[in-house]
N, C-alpha and C. Protein backbone atom coordinates (compact mmCIF):
# COMPACT_ATOMS: atom_id res chain seq x y z
N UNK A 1 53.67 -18.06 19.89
CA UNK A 1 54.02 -16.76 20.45
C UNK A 1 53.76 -16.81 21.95
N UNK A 2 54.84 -16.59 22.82
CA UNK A 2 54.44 -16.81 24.03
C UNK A 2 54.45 -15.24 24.77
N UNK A 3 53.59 -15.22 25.39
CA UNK A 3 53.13 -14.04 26.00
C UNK A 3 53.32 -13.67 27.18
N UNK A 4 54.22 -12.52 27.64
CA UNK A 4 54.92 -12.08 28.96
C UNK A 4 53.39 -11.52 29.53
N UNK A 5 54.14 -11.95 31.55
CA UNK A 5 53.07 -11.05 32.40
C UNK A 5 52.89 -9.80 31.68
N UNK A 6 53.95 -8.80 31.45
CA UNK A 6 53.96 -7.49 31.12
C UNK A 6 52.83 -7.34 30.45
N UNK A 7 52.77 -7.97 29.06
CA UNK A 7 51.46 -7.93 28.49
C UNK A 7 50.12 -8.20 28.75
N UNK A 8 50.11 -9.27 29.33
CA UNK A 8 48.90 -9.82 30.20
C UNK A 8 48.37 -8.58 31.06
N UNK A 9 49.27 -7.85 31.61
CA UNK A 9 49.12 -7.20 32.78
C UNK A 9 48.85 -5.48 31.90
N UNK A 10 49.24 -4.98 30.53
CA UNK A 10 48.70 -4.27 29.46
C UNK A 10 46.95 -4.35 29.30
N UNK A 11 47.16 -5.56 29.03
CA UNK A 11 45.91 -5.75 28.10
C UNK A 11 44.57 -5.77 29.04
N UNK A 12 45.55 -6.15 30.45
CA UNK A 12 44.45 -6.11 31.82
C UNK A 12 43.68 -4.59 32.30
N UNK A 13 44.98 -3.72 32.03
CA UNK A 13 44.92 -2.27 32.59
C UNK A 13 43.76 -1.89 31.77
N UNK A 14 43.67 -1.89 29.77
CA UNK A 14 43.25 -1.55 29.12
C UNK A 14 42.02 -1.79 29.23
N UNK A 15 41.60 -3.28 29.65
CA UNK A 15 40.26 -3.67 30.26
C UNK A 15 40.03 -3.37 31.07
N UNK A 16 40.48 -2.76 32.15
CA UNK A 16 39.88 -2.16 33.09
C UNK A 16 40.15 -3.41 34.45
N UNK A 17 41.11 -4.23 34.19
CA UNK A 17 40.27 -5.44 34.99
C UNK A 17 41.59 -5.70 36.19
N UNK A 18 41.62 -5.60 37.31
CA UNK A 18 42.65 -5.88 38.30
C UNK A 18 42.89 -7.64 38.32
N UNK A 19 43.95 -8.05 37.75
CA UNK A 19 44.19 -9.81 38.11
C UNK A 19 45.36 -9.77 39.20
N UNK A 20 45.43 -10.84 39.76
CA UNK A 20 46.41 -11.11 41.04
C UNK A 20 47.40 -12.00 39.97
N UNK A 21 48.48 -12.14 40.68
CA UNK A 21 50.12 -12.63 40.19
C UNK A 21 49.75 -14.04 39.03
N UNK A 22 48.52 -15.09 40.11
CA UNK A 22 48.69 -16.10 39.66
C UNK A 22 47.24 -16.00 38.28
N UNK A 23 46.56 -15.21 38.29
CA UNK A 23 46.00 -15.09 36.95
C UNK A 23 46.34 -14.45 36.01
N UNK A 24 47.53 -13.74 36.13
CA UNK A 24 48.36 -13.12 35.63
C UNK A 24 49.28 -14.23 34.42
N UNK A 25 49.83 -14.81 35.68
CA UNK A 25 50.51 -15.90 34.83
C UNK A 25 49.48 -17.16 34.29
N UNK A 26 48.37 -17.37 34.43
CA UNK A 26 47.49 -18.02 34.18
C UNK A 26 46.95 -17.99 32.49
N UNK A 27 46.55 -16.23 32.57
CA UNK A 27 46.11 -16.00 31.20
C UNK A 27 47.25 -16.03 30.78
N UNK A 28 48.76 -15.74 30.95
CA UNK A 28 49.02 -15.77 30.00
C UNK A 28 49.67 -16.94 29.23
N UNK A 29 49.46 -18.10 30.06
CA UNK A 29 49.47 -19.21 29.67
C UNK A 29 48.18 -19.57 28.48
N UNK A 30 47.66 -19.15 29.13
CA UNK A 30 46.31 -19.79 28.12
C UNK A 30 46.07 -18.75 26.61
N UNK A 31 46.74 -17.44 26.81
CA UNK A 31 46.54 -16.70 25.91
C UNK A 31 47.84 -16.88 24.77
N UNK A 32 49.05 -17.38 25.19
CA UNK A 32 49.87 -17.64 24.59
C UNK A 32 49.18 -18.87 23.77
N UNK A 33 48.49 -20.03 24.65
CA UNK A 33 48.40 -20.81 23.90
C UNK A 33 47.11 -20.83 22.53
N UNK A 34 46.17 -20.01 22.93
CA UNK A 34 45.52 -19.46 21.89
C UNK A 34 46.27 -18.84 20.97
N UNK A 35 47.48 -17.73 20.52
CA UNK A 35 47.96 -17.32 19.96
C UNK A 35 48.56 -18.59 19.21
N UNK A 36 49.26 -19.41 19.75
CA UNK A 36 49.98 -20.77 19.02
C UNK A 36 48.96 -20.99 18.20
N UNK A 37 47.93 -21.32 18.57
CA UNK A 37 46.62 -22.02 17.31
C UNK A 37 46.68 -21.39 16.39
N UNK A 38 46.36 -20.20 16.42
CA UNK A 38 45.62 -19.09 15.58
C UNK A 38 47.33 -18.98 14.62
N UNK A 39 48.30 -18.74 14.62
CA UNK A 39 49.67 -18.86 14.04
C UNK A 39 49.59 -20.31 13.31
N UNK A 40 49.10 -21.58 14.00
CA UNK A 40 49.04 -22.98 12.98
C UNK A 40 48.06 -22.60 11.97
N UNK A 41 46.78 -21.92 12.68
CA UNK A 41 45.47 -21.71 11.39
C UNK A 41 46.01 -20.87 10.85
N UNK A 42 47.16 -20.04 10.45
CA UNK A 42 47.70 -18.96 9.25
C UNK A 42 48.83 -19.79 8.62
N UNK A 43 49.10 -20.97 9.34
CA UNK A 43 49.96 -21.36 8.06
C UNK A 43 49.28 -22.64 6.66
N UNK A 44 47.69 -22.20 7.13
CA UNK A 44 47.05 -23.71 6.45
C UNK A 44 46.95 -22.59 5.17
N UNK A 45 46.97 -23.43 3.87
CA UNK A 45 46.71 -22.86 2.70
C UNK A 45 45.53 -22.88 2.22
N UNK A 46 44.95 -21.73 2.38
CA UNK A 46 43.62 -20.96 2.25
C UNK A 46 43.22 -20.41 0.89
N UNK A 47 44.26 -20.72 -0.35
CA UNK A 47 44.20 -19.77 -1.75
C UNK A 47 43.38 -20.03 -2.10
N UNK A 48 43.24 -21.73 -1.99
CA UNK A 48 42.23 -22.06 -3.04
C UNK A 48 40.23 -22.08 -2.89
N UNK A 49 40.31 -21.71 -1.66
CA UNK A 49 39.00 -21.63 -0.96
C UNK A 49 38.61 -20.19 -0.80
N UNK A 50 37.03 -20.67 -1.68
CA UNK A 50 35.90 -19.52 -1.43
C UNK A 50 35.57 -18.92 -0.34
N UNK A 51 36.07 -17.15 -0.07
CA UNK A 51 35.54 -16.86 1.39
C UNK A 51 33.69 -17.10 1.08
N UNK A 52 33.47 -17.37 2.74
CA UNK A 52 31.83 -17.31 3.07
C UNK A 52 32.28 -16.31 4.58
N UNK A 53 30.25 -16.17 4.59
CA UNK A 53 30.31 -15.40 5.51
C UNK A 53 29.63 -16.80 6.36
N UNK A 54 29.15 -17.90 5.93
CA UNK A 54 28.77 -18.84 7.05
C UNK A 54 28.91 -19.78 6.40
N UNK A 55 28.80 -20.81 7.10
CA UNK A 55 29.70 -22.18 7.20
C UNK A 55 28.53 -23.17 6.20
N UNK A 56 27.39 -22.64 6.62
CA UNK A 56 26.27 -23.53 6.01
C UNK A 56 25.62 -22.22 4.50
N UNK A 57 24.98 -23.37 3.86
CA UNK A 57 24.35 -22.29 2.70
C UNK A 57 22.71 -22.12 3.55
N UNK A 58 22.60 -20.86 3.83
CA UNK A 58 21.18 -20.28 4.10
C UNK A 58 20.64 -19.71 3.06
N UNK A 59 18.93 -19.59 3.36
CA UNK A 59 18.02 -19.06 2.72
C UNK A 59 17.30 -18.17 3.44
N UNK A 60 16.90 -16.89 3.02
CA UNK A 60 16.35 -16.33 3.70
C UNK A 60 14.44 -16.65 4.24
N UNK A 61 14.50 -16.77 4.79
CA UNK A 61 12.73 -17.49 5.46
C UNK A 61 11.73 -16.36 5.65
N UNK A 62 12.15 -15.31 4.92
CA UNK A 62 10.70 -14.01 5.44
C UNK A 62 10.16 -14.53 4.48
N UNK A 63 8.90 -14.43 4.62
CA UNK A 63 7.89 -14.82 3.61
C UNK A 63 7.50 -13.44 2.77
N UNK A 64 6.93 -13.57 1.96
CA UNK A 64 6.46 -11.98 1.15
C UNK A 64 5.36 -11.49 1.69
N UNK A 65 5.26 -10.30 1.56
CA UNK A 65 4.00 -9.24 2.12
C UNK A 65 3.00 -9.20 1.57
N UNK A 66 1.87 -9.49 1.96
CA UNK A 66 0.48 -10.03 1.66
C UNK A 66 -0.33 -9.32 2.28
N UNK A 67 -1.03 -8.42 1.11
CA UNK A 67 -2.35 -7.65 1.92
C UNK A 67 -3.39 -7.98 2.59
N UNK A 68 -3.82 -8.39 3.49
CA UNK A 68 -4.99 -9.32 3.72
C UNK A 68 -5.61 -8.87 4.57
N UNK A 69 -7.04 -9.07 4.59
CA UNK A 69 -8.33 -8.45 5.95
C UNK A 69 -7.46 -9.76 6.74
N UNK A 70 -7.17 -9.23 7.93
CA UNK A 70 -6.76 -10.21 8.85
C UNK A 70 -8.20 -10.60 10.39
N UNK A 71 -9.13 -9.53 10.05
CA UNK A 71 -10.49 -10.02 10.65
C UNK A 71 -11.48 -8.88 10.48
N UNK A 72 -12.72 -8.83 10.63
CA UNK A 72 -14.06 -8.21 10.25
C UNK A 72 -13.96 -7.12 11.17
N UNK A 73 -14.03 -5.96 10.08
CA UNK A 73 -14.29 -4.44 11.26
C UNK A 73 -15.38 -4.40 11.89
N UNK A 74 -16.38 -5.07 12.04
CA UNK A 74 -17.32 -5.09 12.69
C UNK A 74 -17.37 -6.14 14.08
N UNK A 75 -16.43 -7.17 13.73
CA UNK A 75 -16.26 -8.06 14.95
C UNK A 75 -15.45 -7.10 16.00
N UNK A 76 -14.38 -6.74 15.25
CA UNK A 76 -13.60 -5.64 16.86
C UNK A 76 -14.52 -4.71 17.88
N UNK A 77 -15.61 -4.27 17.16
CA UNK A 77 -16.42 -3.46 17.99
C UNK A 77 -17.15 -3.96 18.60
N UNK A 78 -16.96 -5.18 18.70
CA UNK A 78 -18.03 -5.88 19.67
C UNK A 78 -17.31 -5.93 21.23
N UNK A 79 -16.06 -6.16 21.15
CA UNK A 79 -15.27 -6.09 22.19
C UNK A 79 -14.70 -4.68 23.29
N UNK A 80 -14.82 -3.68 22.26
CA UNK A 80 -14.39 -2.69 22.70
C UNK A 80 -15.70 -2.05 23.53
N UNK A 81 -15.51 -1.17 24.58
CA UNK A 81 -16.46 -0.49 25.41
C UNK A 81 -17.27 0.64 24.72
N UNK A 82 -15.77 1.33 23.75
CA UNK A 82 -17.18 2.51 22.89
C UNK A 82 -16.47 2.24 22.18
N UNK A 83 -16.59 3.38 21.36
CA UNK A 83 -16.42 2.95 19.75
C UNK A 83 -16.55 4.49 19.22
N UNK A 84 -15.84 4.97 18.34
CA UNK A 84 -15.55 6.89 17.70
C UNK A 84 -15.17 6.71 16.39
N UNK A 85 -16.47 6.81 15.24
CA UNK A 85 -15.55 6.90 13.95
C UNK A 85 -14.49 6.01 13.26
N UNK A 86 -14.96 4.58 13.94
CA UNK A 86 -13.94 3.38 13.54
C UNK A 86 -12.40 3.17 14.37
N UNK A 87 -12.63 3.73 15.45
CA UNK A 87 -11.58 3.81 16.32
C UNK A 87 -12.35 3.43 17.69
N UNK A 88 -11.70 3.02 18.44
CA UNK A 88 -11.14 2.60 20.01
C UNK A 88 -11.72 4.28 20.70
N UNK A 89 -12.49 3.96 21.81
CA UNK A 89 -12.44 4.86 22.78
C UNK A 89 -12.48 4.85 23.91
N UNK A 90 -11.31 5.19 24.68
CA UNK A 90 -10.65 5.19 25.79
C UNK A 90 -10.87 5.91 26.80
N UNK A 91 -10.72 6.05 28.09
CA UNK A 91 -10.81 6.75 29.23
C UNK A 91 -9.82 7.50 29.06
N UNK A 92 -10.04 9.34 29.81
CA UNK A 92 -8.75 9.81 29.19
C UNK A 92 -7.79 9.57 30.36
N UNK A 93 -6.29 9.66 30.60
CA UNK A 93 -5.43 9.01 31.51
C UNK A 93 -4.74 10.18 31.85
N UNK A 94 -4.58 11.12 30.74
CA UNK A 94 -3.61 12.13 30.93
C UNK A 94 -4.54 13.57 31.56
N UNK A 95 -3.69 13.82 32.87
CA UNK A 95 -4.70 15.14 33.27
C UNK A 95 -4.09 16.21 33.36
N UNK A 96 -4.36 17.46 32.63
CA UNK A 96 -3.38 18.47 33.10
C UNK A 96 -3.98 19.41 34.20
N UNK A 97 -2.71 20.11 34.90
CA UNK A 97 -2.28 20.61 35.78
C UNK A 97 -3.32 22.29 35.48
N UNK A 98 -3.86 22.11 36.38
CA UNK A 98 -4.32 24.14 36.53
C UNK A 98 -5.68 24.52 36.27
């Protein structure tokens, strides 16, 4: 399928995109010739083949959710400056007005 400036110069407007004469005729050299491919890949016979959504067979890799002490409530408080009822205590940051 070979593809006129006219179109080139469509599909340009639609994108938003200003091309000069000779990229004009440029893409549409190159876009024609993409269209040629894509017209050979529709005439290959495809009946007998399983669609996929990817080329390779994957597995999914999340591992399962596991409850676990991930470290000692008593070690965190060693680090922190104070400490409120098993929580973090902070300087306050927010000041209001009045």
């Amino acid at each position: 399928m070979k593809l006129a400036r006219d179109e080139v110069r469509h599909v340009a407007t639609l994108a938003r995109l200003e091309l000069s004469p000779e990229e004009e005729e440029l893409f549409a050299a190159q876009l024609s010739d993409i269209l040629e491919y894509i017209n050979q890949l529709n005439e290959l016979d495809t009946d007998s083949i399983e669609p996929t959504s990817h080329a390779v067979d994957l597995m999914n890799v999340f591992r399962e959710d596991e409850i676990s002490q991930k470290f000692d409530p008593g070690i965190w408080k060693l680090n922190a400056p104070s400490e409120d009822h098993g929580h973090f205590r902070v300087p306050k940051i927010i000041e209001s007005e009045g």
